[in-house]
C-alpha atoms as a PDB file:
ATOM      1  CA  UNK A   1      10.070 -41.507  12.773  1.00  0.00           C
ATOM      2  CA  UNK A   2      12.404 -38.800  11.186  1.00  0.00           C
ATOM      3  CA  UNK A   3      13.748 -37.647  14.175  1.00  0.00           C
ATOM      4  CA  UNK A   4      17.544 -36.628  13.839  1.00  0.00           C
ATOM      5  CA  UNK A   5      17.836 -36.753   9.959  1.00  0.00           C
ATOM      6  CA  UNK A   6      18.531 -33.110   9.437  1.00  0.00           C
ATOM      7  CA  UNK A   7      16.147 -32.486   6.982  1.00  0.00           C
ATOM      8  CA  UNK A   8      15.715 -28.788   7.904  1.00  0.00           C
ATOM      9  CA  UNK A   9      13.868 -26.023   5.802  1.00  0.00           C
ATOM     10  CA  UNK A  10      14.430 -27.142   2.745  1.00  0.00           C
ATOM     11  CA  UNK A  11      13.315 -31.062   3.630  1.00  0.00           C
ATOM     12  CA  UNK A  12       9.808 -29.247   5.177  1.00  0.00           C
ATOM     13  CA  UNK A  13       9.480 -28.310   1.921  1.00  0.00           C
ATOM     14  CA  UNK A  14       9.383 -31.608   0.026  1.00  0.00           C
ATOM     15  CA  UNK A  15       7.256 -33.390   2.630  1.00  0.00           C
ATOM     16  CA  UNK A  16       4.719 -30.919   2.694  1.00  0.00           C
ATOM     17  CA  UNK A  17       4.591 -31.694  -1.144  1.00  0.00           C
ATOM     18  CA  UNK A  18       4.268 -35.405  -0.367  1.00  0.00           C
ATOM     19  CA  UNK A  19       1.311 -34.618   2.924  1.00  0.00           C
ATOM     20  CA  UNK A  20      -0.446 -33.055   0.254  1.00  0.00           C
ATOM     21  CA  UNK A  21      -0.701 -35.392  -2.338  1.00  0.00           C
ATOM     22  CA  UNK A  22      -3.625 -37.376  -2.575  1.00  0.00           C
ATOM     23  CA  UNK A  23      -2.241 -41.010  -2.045  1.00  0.00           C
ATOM     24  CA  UNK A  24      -0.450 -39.717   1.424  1.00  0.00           C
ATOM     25  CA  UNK A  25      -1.824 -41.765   4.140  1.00  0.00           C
ATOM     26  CA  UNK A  26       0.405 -40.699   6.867  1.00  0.00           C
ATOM     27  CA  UNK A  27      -1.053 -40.297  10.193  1.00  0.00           C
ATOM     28  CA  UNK A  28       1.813 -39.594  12.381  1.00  0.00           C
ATOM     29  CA  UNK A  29       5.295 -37.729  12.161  1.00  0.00           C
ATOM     30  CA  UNK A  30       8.182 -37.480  14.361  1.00  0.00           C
ATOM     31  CA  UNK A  31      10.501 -34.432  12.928  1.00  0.00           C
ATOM     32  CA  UNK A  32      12.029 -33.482  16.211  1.00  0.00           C
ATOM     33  CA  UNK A  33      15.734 -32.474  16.157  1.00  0.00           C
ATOM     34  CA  UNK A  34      16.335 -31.987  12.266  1.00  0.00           C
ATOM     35  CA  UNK A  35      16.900 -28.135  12.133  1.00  0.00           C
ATOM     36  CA  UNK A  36      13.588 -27.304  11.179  1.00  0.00           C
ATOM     37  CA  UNK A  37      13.250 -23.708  11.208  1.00  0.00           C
ATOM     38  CA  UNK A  38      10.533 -20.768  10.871  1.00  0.00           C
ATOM     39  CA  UNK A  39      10.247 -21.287   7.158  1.00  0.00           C
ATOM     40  CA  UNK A  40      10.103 -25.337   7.182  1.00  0.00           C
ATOM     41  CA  UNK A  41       7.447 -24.285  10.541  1.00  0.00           C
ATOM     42  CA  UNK A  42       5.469 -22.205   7.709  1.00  0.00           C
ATOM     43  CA  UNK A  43       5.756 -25.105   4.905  1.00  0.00           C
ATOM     44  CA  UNK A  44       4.084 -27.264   6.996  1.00  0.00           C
ATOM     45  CA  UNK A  45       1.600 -25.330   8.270  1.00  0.00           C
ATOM     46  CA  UNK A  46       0.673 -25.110   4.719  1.00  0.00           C
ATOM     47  CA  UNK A  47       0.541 -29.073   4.787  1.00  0.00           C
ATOM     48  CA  UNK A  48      -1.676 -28.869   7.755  1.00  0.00           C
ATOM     49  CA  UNK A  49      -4.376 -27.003   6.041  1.00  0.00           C
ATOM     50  CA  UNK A  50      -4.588 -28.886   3.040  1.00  0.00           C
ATOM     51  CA  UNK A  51      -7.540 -30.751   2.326  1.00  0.00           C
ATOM     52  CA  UNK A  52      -5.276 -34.396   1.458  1.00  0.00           C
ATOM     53  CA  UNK A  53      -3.464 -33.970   4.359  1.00  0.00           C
ATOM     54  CA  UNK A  54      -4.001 -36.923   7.146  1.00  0.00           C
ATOM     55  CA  UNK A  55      -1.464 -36.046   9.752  1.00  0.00           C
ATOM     56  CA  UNK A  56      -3.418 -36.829  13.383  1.00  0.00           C
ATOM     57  CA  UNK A  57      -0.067 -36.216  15.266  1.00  0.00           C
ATOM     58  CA  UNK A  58       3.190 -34.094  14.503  1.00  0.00           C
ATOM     59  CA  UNK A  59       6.563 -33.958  17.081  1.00  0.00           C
ATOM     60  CA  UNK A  60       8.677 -30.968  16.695  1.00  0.00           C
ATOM     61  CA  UNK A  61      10.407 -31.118  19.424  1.00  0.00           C
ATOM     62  CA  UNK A  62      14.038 -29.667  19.953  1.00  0.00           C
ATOM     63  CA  UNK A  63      13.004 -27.502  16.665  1.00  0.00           C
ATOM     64  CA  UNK A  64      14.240 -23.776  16.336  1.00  0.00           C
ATOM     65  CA  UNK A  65      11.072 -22.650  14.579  1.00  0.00           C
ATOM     66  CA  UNK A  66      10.835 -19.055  16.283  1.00  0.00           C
ATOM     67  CA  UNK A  67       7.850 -16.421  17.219  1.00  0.00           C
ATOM     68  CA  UNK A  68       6.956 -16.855  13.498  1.00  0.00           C
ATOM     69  CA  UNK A  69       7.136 -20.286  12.982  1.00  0.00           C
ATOM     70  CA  UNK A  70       4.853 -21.347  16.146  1.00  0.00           C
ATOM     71  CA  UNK A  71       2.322 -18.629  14.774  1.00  0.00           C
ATOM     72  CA  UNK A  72       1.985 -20.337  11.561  1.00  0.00           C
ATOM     73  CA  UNK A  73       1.243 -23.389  13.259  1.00  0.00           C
ATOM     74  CA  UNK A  74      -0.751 -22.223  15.599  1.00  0.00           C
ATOM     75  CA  UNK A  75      -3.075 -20.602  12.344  1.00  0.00           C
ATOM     76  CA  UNK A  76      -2.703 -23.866  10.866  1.00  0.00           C
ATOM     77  CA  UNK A  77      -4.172 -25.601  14.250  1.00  0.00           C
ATOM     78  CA  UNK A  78      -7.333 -23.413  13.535  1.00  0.00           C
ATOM     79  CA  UNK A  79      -7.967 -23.739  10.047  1.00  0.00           C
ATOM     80  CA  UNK A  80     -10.974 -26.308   9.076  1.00  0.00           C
ATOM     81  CA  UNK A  81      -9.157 -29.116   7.153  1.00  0.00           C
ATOM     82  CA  UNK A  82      -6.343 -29.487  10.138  1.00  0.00           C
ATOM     83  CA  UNK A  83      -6.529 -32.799  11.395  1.00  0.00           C
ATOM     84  CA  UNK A  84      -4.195 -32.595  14.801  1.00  0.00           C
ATOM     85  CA  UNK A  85      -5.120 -34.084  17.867  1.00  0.00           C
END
């Protein structure tokens, strides 16, 4: 659970790095609440359709990701190696 942290864009950015890598395990991630915005949204979207990336379930609640934001995740939700439940 990350929830809270304020980790915003630019923390997106180094966790997709670390769902991508090939020794990343994680399986569930609670970001709600850390200013996560439409280009932190699009980060992890890229996460999301990586091939190393395990995530099963991912909370952004109380997140100000915008129009653009929930339409890269919603791409990401259709791409092949997406793992969501």
């Amino acid at each position: 659970y990350l929830n809270s942290n304020n980790i915003g864009d630019d923390g997106a950015k180094y966790l997709t790095e670390a769902l991508c890598h090939s020794n990343c395990q994680l399986q569930t991630l609670y970001l709600g609440n850390n200013n996560i915005g439409e280009d932190g949204a699009n980060f992890l979207a890229e996460a999301l359709c990586h091939s190393n990336c395990t995530l099963h379930t991912l909370n952004f609640s109380a997140s100000a990701i915008g129009d653009d934001g929930a339409k890269y995740l919603a791409e990401a939700l259709c791409h092949s190696n997406c793992k969501l439940q």
